[in-house]
C-alpha atoms as a PDB file:
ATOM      1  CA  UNK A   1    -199.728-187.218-104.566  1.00  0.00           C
ATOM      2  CA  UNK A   2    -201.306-190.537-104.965  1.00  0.00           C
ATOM      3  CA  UNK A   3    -201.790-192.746-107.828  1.00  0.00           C
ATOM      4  CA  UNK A   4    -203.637-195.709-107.635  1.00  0.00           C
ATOM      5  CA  UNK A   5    -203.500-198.372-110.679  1.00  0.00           C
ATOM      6  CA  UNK A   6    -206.218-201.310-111.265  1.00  0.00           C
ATOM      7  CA  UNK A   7    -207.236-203.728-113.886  1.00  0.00           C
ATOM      8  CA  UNK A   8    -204.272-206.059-114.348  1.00  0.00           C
ATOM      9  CA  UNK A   9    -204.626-209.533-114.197  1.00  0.00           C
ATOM     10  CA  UNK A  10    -204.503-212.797-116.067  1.00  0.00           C
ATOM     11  CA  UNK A  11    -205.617-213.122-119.843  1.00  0.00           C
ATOM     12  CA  UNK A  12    -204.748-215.281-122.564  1.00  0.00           C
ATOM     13  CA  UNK A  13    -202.921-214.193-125.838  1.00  0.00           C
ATOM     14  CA  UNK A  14    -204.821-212.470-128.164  1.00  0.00           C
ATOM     15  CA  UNK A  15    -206.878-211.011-125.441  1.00  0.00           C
ATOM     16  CA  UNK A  16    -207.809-207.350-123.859  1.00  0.00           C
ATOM     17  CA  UNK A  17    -207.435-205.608-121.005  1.00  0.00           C
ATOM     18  CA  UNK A  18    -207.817-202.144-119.720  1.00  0.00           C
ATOM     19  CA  UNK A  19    -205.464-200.231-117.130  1.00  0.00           C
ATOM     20  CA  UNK A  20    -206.930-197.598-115.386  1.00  0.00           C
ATOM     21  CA  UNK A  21    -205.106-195.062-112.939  1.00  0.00           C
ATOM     22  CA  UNK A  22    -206.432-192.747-110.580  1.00  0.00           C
ATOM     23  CA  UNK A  23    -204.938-189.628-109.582  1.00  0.00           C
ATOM     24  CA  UNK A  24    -205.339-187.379-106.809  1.00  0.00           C
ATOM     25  CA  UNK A  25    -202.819-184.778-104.989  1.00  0.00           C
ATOM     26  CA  UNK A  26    -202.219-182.692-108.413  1.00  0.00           C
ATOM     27  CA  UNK A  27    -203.811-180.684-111.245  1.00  0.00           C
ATOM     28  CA  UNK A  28    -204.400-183.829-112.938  1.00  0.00           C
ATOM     29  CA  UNK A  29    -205.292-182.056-116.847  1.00  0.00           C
ATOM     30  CA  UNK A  30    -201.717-180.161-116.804  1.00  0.00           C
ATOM     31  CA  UNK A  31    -199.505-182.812-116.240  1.00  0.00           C
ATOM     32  CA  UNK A  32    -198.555-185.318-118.898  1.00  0.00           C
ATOM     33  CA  UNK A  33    -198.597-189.095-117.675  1.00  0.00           C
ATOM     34  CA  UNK A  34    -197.327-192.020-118.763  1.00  0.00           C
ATOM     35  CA  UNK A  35    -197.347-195.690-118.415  1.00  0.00           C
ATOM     36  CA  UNK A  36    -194.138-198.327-117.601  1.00  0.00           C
ATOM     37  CA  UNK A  37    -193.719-201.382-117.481  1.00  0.00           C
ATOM     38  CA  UNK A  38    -191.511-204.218-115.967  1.00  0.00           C
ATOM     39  CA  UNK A  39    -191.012-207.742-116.958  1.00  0.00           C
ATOM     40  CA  UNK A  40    -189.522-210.481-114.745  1.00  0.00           C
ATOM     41  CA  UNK A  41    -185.999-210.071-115.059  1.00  0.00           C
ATOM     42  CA  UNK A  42    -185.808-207.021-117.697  1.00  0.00           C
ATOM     43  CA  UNK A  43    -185.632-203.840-116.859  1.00  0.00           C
ATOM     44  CA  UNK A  44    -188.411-201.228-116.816  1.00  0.00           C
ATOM     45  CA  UNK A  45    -189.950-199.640-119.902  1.00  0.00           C
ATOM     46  CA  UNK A  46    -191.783-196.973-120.961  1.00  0.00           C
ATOM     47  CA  UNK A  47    -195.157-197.815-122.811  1.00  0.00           C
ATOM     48  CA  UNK A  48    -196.950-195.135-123.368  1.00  0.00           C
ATOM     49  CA  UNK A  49    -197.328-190.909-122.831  1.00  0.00           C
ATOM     50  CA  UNK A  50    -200.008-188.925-122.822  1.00  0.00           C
ATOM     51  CA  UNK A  51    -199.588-185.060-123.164  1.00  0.00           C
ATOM     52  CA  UNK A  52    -202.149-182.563-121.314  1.00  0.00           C
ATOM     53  CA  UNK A  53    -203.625-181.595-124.597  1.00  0.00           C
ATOM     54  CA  UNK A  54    -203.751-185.404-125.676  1.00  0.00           C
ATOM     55  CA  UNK A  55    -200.825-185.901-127.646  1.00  0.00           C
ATOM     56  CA  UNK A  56    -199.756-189.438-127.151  1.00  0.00           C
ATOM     57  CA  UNK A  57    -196.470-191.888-127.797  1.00  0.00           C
ATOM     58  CA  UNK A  58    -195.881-195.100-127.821  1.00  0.00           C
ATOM     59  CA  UNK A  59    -192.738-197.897-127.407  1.00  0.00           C
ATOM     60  CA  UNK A  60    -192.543-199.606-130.932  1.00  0.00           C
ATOM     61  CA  UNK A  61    -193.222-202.805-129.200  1.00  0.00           C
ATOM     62  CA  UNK A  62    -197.246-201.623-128.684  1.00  0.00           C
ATOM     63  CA  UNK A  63    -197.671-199.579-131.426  1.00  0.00           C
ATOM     64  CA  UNK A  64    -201.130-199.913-132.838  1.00  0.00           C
ATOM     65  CA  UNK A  65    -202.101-202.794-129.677  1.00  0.00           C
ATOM     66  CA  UNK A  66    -202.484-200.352-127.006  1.00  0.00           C
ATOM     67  CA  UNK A  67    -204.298-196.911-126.632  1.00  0.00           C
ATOM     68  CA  UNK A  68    -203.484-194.526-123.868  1.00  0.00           C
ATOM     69  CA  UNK A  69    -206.433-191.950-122.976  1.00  0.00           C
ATOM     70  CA  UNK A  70    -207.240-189.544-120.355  1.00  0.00           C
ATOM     71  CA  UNK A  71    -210.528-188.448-118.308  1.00  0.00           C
ATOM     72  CA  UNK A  72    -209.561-185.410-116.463  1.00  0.00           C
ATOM     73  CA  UNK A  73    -212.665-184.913-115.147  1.00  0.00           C
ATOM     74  CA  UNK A  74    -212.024-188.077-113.211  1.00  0.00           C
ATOM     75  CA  UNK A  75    -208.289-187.328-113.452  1.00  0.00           C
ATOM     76  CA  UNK A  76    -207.728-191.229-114.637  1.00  0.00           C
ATOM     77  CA  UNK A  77    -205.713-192.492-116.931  1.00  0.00           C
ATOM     78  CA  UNK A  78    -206.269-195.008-119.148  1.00  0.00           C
ATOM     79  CA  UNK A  79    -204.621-197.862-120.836  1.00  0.00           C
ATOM     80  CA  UNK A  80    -206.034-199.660-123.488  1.00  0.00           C
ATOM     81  CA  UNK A  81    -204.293-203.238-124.402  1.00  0.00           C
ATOM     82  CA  UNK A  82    -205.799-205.725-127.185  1.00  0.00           C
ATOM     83  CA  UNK A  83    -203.946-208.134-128.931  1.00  0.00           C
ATOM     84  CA  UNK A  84    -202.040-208.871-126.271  1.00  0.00           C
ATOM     85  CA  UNK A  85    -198.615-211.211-126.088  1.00  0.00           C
ATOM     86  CA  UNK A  86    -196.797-213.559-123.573  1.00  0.00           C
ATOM     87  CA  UNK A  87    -194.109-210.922-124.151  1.00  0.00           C
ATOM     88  CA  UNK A  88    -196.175-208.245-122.501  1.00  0.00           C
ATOM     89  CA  UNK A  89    -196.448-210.081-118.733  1.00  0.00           C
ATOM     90  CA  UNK A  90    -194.795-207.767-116.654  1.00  0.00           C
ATOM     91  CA  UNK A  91    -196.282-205.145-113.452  1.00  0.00           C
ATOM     92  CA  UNK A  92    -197.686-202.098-115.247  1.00  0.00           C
ATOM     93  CA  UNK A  93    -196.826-198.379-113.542  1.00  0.00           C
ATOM     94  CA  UNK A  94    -199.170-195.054-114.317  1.00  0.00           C
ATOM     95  CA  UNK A  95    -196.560-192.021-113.704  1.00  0.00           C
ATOM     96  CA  UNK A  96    -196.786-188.418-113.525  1.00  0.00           C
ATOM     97  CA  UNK A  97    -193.751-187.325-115.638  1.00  0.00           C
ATOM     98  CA  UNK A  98    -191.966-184.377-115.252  1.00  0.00           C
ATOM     99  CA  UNK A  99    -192.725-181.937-117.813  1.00  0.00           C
ATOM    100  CA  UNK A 100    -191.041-183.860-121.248  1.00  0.00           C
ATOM    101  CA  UNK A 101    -188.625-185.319-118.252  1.00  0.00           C
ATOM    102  CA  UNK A 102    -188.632-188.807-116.617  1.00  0.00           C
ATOM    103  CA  UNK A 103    -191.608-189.358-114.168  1.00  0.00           C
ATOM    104  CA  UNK A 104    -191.840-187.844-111.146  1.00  0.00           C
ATOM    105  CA  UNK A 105    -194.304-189.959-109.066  1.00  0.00           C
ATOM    106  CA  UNK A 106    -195.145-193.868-109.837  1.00  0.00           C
ATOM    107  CA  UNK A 107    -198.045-195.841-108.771  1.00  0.00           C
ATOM    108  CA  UNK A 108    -197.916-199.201-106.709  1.00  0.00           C
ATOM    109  CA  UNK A 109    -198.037-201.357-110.357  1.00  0.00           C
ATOM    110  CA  UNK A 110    -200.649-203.415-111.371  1.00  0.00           C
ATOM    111  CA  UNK A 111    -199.739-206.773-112.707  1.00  0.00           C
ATOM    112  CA  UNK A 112    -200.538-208.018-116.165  1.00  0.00           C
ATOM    113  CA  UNK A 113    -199.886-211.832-117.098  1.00  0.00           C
ATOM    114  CA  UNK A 114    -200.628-212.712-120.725  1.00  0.00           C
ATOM    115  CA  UNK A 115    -200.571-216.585-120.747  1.00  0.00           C
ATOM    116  CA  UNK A 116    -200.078-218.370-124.224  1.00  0.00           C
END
């Protein structure tokens, strides 16, 4: 199982960017994935779920900023990030969770710095 994350990198507040994650190893459309997040010095967070039939969730602290999606015909998942804070610099991790568990497989992390 592989997942391989892309699009972080330096923007300044207010500003957009879009995660994507590419999986491969797995029957991408049945598993429910998610999106974490660590911050220098905190400990890491979850940001975001997506269900197989598209149901997502989302940490109070993004609600309404960021957007989680899915392509499984590319088996990629998305994620979505406008208005974005200082308080959101941290390295961003696509997952493959188990079931309604914790995830079972991370990514490397792609990191996001949100400069003010």
């Amino acid at each position: 199982v592989q997942l391989q994350a892309s699009g972080g990198g330096l923007v300044q507040a207010g500003g957009s960017l879009r995660l994507s994650c590419a999986a491969s190893g797995i029957i991408f459309s049945r598993n429910r994935m998610g999106w974490y997040r660590q911050a220098p010095g905190k400990q890491r967070e979850l940001v975001a779920v997506i269900a197989s039939d598209g149901t997502t969730n989302y940490a109070d602290s993004v609600k309404g900023r960021f957007a989680i999606s899915r392509d499984n015909a590319k088996s990629t998942v998305y994620l979505q990030m406008s208005s974005l804070k200082p308080e959101d610099t941290a390295v961003y991790y696509c997952t493959i969770m188990d079931g309604l568990g914790p995830p079972k497989y991370w990514g490397q992390g792609t990191l996001v710095t949100v400069s003010s």
